[in-house]
Protein backbone atom coordinates (compact mmCIF):
# COMPACT_ATOMS: atom_id res chain seq x y z
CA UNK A 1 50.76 -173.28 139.37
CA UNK A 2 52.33 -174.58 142.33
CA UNK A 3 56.28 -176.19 140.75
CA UNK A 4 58.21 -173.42 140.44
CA UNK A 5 61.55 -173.81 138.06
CA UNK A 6 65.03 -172.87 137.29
CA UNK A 7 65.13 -175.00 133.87
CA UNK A 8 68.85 -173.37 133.56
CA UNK A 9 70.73 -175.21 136.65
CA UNK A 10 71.67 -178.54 136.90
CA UNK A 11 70.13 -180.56 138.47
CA UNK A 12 66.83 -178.68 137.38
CA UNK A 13 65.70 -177.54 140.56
CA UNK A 14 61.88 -178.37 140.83
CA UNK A 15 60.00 -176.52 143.93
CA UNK A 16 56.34 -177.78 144.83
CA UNK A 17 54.30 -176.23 147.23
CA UNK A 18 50.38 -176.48 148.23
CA UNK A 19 48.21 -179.00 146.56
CA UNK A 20 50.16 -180.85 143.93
CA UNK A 21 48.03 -182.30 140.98
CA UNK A 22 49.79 -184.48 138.42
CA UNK A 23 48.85 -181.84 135.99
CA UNK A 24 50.69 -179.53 137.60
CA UNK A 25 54.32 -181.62 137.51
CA UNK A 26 53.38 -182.17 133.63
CA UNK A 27 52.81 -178.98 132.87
CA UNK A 28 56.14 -177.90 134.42
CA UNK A 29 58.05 -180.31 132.77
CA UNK A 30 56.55 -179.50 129.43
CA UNK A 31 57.57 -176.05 130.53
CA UNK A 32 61.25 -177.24 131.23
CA UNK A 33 61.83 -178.98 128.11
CA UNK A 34 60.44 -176.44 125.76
CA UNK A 35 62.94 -174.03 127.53
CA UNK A 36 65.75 -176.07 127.14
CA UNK A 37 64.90 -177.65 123.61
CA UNK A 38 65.20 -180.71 125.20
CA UNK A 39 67.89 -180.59 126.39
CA UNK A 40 66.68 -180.88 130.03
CA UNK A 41 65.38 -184.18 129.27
CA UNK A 42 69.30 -185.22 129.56
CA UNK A 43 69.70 -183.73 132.89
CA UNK A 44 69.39 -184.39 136.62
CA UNK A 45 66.33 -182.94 138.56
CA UNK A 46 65.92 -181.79 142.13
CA UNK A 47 62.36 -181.74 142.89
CA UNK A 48 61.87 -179.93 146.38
CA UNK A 49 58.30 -180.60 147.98
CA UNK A 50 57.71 -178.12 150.91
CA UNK A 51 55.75 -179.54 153.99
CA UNK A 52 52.40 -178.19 152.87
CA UNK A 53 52.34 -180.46 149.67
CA UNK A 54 50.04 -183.09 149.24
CA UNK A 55 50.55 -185.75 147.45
CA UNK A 56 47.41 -187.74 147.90
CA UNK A 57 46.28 -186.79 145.15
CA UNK A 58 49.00 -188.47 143.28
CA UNK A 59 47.47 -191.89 143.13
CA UNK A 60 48.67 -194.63 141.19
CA UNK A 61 46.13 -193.52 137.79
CA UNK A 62 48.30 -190.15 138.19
CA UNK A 63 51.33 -191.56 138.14
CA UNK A 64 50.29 -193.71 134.96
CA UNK A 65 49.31 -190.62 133.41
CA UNK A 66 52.68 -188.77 134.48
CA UNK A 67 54.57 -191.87 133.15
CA UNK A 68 53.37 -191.71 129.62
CA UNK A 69 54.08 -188.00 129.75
CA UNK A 70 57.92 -189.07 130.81
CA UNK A 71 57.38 -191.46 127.91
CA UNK A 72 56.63 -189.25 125.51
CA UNK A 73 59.43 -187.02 126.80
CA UNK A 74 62.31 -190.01 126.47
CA UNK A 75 60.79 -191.29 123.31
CA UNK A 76 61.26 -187.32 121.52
CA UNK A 77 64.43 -187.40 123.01
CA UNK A 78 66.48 -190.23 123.55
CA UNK A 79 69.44 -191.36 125.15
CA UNK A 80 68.23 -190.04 128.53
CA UNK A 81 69.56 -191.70 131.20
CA UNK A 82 69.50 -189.42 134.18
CA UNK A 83 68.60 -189.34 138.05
CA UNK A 84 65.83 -187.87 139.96
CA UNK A 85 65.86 -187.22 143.82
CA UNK A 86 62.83 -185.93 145.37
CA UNK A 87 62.80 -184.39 148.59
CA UNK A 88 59.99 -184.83 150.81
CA UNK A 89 59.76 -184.22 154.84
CA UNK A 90 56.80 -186.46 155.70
CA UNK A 91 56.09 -190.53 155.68
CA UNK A 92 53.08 -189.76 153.39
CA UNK A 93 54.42 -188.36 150.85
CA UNK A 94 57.95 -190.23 150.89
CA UNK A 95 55.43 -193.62 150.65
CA UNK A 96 53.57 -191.97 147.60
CA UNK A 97 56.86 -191.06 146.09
CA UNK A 98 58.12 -194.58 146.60
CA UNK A 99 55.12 -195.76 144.31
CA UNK A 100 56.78 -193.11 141.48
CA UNK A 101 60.01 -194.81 141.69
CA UNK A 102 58.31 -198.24 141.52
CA UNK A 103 56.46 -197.00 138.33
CA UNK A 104 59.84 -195.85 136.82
CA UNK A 105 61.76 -199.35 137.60
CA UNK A 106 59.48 -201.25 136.13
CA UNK A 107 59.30 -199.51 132.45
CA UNK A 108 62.25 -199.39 130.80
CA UNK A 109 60.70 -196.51 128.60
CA UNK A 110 61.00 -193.23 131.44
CA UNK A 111 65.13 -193.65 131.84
CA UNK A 112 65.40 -192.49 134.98
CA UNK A 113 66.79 -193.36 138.21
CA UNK A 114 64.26 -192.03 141.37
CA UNK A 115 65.94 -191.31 144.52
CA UNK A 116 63.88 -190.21 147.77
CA UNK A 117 65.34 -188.26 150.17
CA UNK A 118 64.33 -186.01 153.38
CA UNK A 119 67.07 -183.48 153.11
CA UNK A 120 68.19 -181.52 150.31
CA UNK A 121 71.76 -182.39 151.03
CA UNK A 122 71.61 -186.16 151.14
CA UNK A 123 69.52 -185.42 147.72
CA UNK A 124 72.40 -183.70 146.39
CA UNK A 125 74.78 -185.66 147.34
CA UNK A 126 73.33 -188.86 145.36
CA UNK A 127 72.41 -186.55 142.01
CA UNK A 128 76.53 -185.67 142.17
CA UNK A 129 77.62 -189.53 141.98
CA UNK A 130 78.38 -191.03 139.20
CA UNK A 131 75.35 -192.92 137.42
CA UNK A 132 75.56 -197.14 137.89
């Protein structure tokens, strides 16, 4: 699998690397939460994409099918209101990311506020203010 984890920090720090299928984000997450018992679902996450990811295959039917995952997540789980910054280097994949965070602000069900980033530090830097 290609998301590597540390479901112990916080923010979760998500790393991506190679060809990213929607799968494999789920699959992580599931990972995550069963870790955790859940509680991950109540905390920031760092998701890292190095330069060889590609997104492409993200397109808007997988981020439907990684929003009812998130769903399901909130709905076992509630009261999560939490951030997400995603780091990615490239136009591409900061444009397909930008479609994520569209999905998100439109359904009130996922709880989570997406940030896109290019550097880990401006990343970091929004995930340590305080939520609006």
């Amino acid at each position: 699998m290609p998301v590597t984890f540390d479901p112990d920090s916080d923010p979760i720090v998500m790393r991506a690397s190679g060809s990213l299928a929607v799968r494999d984000s789920i699959e992580a997450m599931d990972q995550i939460v069963a870790h955790t018992g859940g509680a991950a679902i109540h905390r920031n996450v760092l998701f890292m994409l190095d330069v060889t990811v590609s997104l492409h295959q993200l397109d808007v039917n997988g981020h439907q099918e990684l929003a009812k995952a998130v769903e399901g997540w909130a709905a076992r789980y509630p009261g999560r209101n939490v951030r997400t910054a995603i780091v990615v280097p490239d136009t591409i994949s900061q444009a397909n990311a930008k479609l994520w965070r569209g999905l998100t602000e439109t359904n009130p069900k996922i709880g989570s506020e997406v940030g896109i980033f290019s550097t880990e530090a401006a990343a970091r830097s929004w995930l340590s203010e305080p939520l609006a």
